[in-house]
N, C-alpha and C. Protein backbone atom coordinates (compact mmCIF):
# COMPACT_ATOMS: atom_id res chain seq x y z
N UNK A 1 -17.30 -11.82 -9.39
CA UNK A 1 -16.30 -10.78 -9.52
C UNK A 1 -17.00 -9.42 -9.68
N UNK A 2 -16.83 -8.74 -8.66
CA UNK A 2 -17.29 -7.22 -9.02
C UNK A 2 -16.54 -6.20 -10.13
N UNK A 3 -16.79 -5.78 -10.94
CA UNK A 3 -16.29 -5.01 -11.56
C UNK A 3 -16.45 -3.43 -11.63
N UNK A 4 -15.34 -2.59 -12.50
CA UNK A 4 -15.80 -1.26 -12.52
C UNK A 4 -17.45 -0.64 -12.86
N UNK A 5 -17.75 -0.80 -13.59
CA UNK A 5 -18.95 -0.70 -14.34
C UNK A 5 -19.91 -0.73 -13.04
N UNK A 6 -19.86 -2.15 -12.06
CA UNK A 6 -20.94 -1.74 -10.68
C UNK A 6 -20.28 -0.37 -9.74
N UNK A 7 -19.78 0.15 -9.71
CA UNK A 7 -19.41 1.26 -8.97
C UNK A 7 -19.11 2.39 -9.55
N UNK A 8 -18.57 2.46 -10.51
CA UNK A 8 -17.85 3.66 -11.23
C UNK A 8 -19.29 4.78 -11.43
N UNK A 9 -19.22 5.90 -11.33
CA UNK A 9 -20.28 7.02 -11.71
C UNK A 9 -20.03 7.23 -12.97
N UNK A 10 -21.76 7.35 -13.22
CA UNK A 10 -21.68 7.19 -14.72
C UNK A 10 -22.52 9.10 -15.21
N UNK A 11 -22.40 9.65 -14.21
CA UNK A 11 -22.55 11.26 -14.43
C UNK A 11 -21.60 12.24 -14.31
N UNK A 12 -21.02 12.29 -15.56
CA UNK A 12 -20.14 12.75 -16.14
C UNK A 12 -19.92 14.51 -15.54
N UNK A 13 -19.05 15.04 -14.61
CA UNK A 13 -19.28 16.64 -14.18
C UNK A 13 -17.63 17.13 -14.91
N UNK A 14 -17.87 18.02 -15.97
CA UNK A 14 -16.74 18.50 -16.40
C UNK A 14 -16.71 19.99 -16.60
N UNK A 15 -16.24 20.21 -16.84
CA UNK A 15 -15.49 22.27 -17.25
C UNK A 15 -14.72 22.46 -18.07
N UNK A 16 -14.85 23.72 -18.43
CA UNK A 16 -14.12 23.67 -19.62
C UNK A 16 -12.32 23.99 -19.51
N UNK A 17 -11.47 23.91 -20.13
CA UNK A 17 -10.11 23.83 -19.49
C UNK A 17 -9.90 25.45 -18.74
N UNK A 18 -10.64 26.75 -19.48
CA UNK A 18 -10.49 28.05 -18.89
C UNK A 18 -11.49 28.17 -17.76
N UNK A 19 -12.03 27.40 -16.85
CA UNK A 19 -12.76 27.41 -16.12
C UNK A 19 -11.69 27.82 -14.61
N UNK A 20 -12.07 28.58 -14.26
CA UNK A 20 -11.06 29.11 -12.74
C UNK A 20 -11.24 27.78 -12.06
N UNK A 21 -10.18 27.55 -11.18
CA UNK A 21 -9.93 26.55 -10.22
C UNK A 21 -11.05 26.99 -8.97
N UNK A 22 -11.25 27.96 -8.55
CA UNK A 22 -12.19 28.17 -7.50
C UNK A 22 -13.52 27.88 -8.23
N UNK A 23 -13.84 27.87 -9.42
CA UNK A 23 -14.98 27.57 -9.88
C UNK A 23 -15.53 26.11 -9.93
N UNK A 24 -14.32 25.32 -10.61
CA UNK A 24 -14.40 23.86 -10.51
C UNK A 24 -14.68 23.66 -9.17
N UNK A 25 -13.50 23.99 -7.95
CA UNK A 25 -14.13 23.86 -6.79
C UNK A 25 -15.37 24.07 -6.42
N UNK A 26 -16.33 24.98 -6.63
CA UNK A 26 -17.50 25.00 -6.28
C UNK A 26 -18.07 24.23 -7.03
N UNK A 27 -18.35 23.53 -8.13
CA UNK A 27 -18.87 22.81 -8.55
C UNK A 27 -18.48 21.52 -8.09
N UNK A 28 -17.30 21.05 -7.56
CA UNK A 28 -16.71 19.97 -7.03
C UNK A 28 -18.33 19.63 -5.48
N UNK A 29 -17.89 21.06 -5.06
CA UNK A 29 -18.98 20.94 -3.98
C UNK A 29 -20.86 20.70 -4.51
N UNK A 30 -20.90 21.78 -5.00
CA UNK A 30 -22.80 21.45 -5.45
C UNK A 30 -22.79 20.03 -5.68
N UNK A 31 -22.02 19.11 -6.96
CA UNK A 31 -22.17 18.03 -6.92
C UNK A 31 -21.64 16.67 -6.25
N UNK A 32 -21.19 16.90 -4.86
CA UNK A 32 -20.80 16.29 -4.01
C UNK A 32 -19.76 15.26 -5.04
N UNK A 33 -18.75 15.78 -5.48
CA UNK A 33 -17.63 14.78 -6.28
C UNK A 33 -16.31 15.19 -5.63
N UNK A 34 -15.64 14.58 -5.49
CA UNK A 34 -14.14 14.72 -5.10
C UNK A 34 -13.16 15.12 -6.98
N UNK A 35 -13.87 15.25 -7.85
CA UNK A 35 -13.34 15.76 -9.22
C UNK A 35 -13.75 16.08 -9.94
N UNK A 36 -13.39 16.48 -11.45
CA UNK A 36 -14.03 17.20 -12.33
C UNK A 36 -13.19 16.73 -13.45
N UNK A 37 -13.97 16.16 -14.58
CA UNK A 37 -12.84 16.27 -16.11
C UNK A 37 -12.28 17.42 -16.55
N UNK A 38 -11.61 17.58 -17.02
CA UNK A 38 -11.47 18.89 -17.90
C UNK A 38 -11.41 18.63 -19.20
N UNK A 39 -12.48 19.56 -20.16
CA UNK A 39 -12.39 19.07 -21.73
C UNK A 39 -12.15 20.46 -22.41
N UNK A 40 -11.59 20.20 -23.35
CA UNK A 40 -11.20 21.60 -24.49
C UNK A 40 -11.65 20.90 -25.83
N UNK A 41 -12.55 21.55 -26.47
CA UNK A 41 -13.24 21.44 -27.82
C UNK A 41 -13.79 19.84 -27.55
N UNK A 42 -14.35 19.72 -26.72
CA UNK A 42 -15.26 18.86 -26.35
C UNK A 42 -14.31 17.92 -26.24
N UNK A 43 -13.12 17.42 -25.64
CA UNK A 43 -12.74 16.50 -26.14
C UNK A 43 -12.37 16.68 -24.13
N UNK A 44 -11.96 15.24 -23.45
CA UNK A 44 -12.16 15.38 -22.23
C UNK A 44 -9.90 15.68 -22.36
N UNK A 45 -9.57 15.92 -21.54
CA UNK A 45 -8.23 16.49 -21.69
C UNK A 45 -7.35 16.12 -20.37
N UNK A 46 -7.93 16.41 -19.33
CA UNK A 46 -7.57 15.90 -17.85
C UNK A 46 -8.56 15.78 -16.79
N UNK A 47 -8.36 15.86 -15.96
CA UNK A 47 -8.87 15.87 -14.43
C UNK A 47 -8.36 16.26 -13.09
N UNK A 48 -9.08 16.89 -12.36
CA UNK A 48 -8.77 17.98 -11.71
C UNK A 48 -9.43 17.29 -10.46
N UNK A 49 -8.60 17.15 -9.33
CA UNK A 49 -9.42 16.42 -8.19
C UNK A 49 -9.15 17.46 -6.92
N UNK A 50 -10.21 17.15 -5.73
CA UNK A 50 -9.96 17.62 -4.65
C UNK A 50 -8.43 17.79 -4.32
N UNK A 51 -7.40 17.19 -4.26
CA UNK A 51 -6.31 17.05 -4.02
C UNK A 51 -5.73 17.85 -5.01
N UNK A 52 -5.65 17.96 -6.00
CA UNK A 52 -5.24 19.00 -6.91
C UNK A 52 -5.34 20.54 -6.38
N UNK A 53 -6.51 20.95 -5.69
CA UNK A 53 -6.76 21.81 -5.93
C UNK A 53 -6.17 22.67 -4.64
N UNK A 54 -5.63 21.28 -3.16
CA UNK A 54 -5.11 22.02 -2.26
C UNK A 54 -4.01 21.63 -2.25
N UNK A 55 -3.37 20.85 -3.09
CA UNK A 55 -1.91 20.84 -3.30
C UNK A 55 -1.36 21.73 -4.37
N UNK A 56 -1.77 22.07 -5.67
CA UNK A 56 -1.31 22.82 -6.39
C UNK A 56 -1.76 23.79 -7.00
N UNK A 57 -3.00 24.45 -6.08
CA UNK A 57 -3.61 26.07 -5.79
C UNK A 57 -3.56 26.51 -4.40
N UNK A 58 -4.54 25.81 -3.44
CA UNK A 58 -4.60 26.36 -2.12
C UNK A 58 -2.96 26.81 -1.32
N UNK A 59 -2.33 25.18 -1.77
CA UNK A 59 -0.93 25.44 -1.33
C UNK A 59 0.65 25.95 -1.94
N UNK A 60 0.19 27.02 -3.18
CA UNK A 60 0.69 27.47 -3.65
C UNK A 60 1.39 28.99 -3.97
N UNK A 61 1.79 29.97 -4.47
CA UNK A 61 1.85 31.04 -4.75
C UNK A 61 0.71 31.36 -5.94
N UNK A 62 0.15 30.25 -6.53
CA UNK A 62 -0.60 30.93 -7.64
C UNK A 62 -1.94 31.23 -6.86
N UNK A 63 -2.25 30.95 -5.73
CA UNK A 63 -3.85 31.25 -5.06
C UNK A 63 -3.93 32.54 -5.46
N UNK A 64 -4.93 32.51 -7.31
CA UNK A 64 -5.65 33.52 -7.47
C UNK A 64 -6.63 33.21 -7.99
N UNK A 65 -7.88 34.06 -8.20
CA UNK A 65 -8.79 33.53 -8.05
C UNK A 65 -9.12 33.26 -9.79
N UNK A 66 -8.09 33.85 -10.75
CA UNK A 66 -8.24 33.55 -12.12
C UNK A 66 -6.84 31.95 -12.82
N UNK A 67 -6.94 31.73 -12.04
CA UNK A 67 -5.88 30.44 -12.27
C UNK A 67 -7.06 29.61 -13.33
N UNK A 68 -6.73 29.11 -14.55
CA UNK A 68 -7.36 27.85 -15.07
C UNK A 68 -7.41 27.04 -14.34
N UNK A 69 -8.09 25.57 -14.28
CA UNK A 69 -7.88 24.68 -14.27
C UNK A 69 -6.96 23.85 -15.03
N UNK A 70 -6.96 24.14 -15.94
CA UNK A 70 -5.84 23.41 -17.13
C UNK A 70 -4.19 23.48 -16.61
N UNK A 71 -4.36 24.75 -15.89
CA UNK A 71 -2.74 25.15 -15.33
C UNK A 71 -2.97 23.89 -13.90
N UNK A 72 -3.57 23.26 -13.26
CA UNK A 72 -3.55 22.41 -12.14
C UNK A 72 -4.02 21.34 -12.35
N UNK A 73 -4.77 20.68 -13.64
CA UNK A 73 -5.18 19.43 -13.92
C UNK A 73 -4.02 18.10 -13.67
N UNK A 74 -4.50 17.20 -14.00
CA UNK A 74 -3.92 16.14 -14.02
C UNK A 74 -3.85 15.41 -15.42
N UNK A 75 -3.14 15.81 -16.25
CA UNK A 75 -2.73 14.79 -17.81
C UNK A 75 -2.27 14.09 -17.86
N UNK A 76 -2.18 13.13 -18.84
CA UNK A 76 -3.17 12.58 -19.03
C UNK A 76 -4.23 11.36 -18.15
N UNK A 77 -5.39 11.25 -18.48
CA UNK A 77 -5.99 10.96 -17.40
C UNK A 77 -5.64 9.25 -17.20
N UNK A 78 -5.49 8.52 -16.31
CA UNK A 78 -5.04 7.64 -16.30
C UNK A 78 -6.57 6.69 -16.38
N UNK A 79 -6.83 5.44 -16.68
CA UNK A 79 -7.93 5.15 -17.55
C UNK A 79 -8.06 3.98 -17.21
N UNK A 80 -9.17 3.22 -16.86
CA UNK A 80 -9.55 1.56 -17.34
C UNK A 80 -10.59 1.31 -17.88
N UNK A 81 -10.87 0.34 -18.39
CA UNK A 81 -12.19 0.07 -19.13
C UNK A 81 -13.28 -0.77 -17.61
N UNK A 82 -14.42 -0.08 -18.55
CA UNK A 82 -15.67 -0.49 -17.19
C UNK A 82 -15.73 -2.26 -16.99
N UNK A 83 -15.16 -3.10 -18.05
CA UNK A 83 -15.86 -4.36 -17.42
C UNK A 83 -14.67 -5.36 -16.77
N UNK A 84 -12.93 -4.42 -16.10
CA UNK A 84 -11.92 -4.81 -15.37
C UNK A 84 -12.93 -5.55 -14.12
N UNK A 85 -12.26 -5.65 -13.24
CA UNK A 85 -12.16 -6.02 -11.68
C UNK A 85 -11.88 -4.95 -10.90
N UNK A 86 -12.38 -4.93 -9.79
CA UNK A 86 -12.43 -3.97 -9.31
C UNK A 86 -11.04 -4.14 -8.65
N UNK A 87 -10.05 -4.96 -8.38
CA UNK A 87 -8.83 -5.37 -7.81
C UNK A 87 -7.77 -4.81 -8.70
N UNK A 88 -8.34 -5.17 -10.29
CA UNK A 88 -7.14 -4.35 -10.65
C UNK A 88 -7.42 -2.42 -10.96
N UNK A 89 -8.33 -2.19 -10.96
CA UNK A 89 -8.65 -0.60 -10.37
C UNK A 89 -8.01 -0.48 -9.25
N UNK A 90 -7.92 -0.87 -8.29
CA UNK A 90 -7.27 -0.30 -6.93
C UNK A 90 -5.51 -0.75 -7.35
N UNK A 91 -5.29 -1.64 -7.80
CA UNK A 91 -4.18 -1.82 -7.78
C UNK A 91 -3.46 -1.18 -9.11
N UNK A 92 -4.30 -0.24 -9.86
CA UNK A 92 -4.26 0.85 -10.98
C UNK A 92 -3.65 2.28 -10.01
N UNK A 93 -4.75 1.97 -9.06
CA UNK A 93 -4.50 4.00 -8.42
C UNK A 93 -3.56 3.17 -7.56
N UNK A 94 -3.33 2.59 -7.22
CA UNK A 94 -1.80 2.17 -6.27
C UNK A 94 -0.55 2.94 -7.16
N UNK A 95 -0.71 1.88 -8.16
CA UNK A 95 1.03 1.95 -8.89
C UNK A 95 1.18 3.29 -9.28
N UNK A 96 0.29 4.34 -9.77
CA UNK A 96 0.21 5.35 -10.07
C UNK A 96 -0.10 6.55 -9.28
N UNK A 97 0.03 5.99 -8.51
CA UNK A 97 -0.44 6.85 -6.84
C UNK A 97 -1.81 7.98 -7.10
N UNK A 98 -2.74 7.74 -7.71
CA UNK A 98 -3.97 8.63 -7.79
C UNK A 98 -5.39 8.01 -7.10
N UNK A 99 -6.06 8.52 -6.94
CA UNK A 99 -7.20 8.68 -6.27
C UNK A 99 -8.39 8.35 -6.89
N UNK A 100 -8.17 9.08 -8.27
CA UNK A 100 -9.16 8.87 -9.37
C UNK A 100 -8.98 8.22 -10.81
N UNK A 101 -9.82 7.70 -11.02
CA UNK A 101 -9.43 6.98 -12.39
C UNK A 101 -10.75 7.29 -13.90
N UNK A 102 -10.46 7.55 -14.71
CA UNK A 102 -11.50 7.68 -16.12
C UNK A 102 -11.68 6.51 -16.32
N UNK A 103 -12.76 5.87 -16.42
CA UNK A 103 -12.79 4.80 -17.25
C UNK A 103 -13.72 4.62 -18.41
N UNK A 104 -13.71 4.24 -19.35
CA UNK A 104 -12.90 4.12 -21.03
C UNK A 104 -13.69 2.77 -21.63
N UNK A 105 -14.45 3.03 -22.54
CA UNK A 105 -14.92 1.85 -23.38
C UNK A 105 -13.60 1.51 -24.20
N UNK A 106 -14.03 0.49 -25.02
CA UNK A 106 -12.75 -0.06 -25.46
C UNK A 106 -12.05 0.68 -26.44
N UNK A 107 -12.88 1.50 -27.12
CA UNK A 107 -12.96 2.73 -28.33
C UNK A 107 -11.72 3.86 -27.77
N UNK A 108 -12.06 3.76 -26.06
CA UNK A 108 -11.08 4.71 -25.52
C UNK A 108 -12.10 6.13 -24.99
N UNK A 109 -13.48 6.17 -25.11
CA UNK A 109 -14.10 7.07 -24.70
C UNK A 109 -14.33 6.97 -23.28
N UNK A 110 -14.17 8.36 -22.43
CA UNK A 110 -14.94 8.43 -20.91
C UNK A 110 -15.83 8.14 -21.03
N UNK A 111 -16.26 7.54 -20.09
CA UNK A 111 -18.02 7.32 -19.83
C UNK A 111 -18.30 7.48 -18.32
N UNK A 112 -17.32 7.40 -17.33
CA UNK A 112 -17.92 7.41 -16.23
C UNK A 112 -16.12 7.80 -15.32
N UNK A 113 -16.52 7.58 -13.82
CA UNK A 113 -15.14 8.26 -13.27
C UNK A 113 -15.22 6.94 -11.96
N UNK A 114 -14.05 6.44 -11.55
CA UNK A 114 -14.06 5.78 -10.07
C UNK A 114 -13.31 6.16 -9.32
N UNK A 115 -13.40 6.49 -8.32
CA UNK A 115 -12.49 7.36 -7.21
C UNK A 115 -12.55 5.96 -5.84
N UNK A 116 -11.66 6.49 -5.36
CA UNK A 116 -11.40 5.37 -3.83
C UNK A 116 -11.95 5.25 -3.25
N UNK A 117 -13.27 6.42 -2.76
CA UNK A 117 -14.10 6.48 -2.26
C UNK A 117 -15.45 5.67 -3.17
N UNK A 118 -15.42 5.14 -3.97
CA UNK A 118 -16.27 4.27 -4.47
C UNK A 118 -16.10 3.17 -4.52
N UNK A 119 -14.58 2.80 -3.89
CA UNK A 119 -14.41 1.22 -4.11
C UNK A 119 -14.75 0.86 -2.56
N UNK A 120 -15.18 1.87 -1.82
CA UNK A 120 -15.46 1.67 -0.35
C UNK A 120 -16.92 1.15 0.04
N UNK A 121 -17.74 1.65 -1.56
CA UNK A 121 -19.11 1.28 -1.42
C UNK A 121 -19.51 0.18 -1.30
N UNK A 122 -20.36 -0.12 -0.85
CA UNK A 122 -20.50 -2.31 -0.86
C UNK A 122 -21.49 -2.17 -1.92
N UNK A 123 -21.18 -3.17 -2.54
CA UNK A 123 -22.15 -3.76 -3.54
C UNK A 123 -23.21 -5.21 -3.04
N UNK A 124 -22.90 -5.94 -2.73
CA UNK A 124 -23.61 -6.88 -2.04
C UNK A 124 -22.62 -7.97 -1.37
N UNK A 125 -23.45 -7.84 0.35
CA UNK A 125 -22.31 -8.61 0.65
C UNK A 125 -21.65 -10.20 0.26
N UNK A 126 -22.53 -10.91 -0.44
CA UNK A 126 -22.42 -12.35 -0.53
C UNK A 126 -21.21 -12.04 -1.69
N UNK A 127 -21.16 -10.80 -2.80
CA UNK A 127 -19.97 -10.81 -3.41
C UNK A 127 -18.32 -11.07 -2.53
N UNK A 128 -18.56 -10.49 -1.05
CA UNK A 128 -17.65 -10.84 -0.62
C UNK A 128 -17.57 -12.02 0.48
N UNK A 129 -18.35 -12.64 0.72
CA UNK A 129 -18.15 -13.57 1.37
C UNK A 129 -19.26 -15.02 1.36
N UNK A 130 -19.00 -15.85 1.61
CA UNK A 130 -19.75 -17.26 0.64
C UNK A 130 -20.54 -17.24 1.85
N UNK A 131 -22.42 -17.40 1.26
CA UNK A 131 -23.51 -17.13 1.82
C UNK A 131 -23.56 -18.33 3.30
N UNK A 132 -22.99 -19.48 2.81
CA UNK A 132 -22.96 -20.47 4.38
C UNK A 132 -21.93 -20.06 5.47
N UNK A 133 -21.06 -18.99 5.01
CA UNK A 133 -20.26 -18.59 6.23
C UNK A 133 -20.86 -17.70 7.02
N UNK A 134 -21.57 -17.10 6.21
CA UNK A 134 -22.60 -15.69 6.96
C UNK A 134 -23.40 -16.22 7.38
N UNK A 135 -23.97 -17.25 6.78
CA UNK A 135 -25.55 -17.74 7.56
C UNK A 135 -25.02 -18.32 9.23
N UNK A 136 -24.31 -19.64 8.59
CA UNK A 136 -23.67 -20.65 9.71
C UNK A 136 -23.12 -19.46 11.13
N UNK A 137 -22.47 -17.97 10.95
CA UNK A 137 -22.12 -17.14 11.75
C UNK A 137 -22.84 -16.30 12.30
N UNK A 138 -23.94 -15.39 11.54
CA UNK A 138 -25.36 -14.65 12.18
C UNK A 138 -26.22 -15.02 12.59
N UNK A 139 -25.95 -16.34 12.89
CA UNK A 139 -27.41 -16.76 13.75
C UNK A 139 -27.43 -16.89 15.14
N UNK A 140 -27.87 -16.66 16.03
CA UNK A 140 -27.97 -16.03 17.21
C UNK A 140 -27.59 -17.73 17.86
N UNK A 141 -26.74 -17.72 18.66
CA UNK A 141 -26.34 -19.11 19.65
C UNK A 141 -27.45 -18.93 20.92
N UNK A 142 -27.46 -20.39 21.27
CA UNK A 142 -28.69 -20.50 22.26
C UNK A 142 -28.41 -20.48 23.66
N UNK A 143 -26.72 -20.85 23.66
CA UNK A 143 -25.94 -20.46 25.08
C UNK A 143 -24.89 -19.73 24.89
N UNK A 144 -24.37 -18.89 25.92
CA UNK A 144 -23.84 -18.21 25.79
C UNK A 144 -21.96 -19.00 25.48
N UNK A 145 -21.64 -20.14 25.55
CA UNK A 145 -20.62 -20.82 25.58
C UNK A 145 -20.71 -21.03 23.94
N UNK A 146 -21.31 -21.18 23.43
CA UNK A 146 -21.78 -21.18 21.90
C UNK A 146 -21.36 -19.97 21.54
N UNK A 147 -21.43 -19.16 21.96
CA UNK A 147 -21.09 -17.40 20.86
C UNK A 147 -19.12 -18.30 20.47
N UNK A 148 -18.42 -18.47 21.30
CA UNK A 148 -17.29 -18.64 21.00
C UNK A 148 -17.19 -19.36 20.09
N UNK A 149 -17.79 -20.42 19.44
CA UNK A 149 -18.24 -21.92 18.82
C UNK A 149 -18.15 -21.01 17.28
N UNK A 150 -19.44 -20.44 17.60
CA UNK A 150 -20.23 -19.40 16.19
C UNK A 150 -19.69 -18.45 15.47
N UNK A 151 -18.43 -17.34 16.45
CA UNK A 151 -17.65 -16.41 16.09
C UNK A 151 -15.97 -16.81 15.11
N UNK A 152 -16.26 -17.98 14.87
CA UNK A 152 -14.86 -18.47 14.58
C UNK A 152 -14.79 -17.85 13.34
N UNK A 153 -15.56 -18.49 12.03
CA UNK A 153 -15.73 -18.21 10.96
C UNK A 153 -15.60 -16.87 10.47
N UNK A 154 -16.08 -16.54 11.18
CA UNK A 154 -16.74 -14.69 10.52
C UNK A 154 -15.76 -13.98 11.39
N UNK A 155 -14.68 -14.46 11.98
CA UNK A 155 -13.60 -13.68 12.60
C UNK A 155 -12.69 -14.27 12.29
N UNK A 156 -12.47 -14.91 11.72
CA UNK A 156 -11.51 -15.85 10.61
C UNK A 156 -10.80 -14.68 9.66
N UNK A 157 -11.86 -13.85 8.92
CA UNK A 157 -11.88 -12.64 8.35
C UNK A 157 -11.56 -11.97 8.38
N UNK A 158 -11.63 -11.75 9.71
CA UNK A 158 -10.52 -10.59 10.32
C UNK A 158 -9.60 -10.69 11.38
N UNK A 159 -8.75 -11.25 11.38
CA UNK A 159 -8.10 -12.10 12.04
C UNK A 159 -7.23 -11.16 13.03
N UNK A 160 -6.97 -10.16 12.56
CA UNK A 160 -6.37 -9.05 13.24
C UNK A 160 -6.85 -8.15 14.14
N UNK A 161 -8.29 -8.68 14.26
CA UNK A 161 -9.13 -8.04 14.79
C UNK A 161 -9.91 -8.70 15.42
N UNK A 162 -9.65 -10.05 15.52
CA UNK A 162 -10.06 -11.12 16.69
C UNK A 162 -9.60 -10.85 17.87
N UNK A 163 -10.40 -11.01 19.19
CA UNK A 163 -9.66 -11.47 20.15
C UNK A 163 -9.60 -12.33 20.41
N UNK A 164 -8.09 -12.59 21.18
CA UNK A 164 -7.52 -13.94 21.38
C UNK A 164 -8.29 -14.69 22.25
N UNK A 165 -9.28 -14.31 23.32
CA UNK A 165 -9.58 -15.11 24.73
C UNK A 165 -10.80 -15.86 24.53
């Protein structure tokens, strides 16, 4: 079972809640993150994601360049603890329709952030698929009437994406 904890980033990029929205944005960029926490008196408060920032600045009347972040964050931050499944993380930002998630020792502290774009990362493939189906399927057939024989398994998988002939 893969869990949060193998994927989730554990380098924490936050601002402070009076931090301008074009500012977070640039910092969104230097550190190649799709978000940013937002904390007031050290305490983490919301989160502020790519999508935030062109749905409720870029595409707004407030596009100025002194807008907080705090005025466009996202409260409270919606949360799982690092040692879930990674199944019920995705099926977390489903029901709640977000992108990004805090996740939370049991105490309830941030420690790290998982976004959708991290559940895209592979961790190793045998986590997803049992090592004799891959072997028994990547091994090169010795006639060409054999590829059809060999491709069953490992297109089993994707079944929607088999062809039929």
């Amino acid at each position: 079972m893969v869990t949060v904890s193998q994927l989730m980033k554990r380098d924490l990029v936050t601002v402070d809640s009076g931090t301008s929205v074009i500012e977070a944005a640039k910092l969104m960029k230097a550190c190649n993150v799709g978000s940013v926490l937002v904390s007031h008196d050290h305490q983490i408060i919301g989160i502020v994601t790519e999508s935030d920032v062109v749905r409720k600045f870029v595409g707004s009347d407030k596009a100025s360049y002194f807008i907080p972040v705090e005025d466009i964050m996202s409260c409270p931050i919606i949360g799982i603890e690092e040692r879930r499944p990674l199944t019920e993380a995705a099926d977390l930002m489903n029901r709640h329709q977000t992108h990004h998630l805090g996740v939370i020792t049991n105490g309830g502290t941030v420690v790290g952030t998982l976004s959708v774009r991290d559940l895209l990362r592979p961790v190793a493939i045998d986590e997803f698929w049992p090592p004799t189906l891959l072997t028994s399927s990547l091994h090169a057939p010795s006639h060409p009437h054999q590829m059809r024989e060999r491709r069953g398994p490992l297109l089993a998988c994707f079944s929607d994406l088999a062809d039929p002939t």
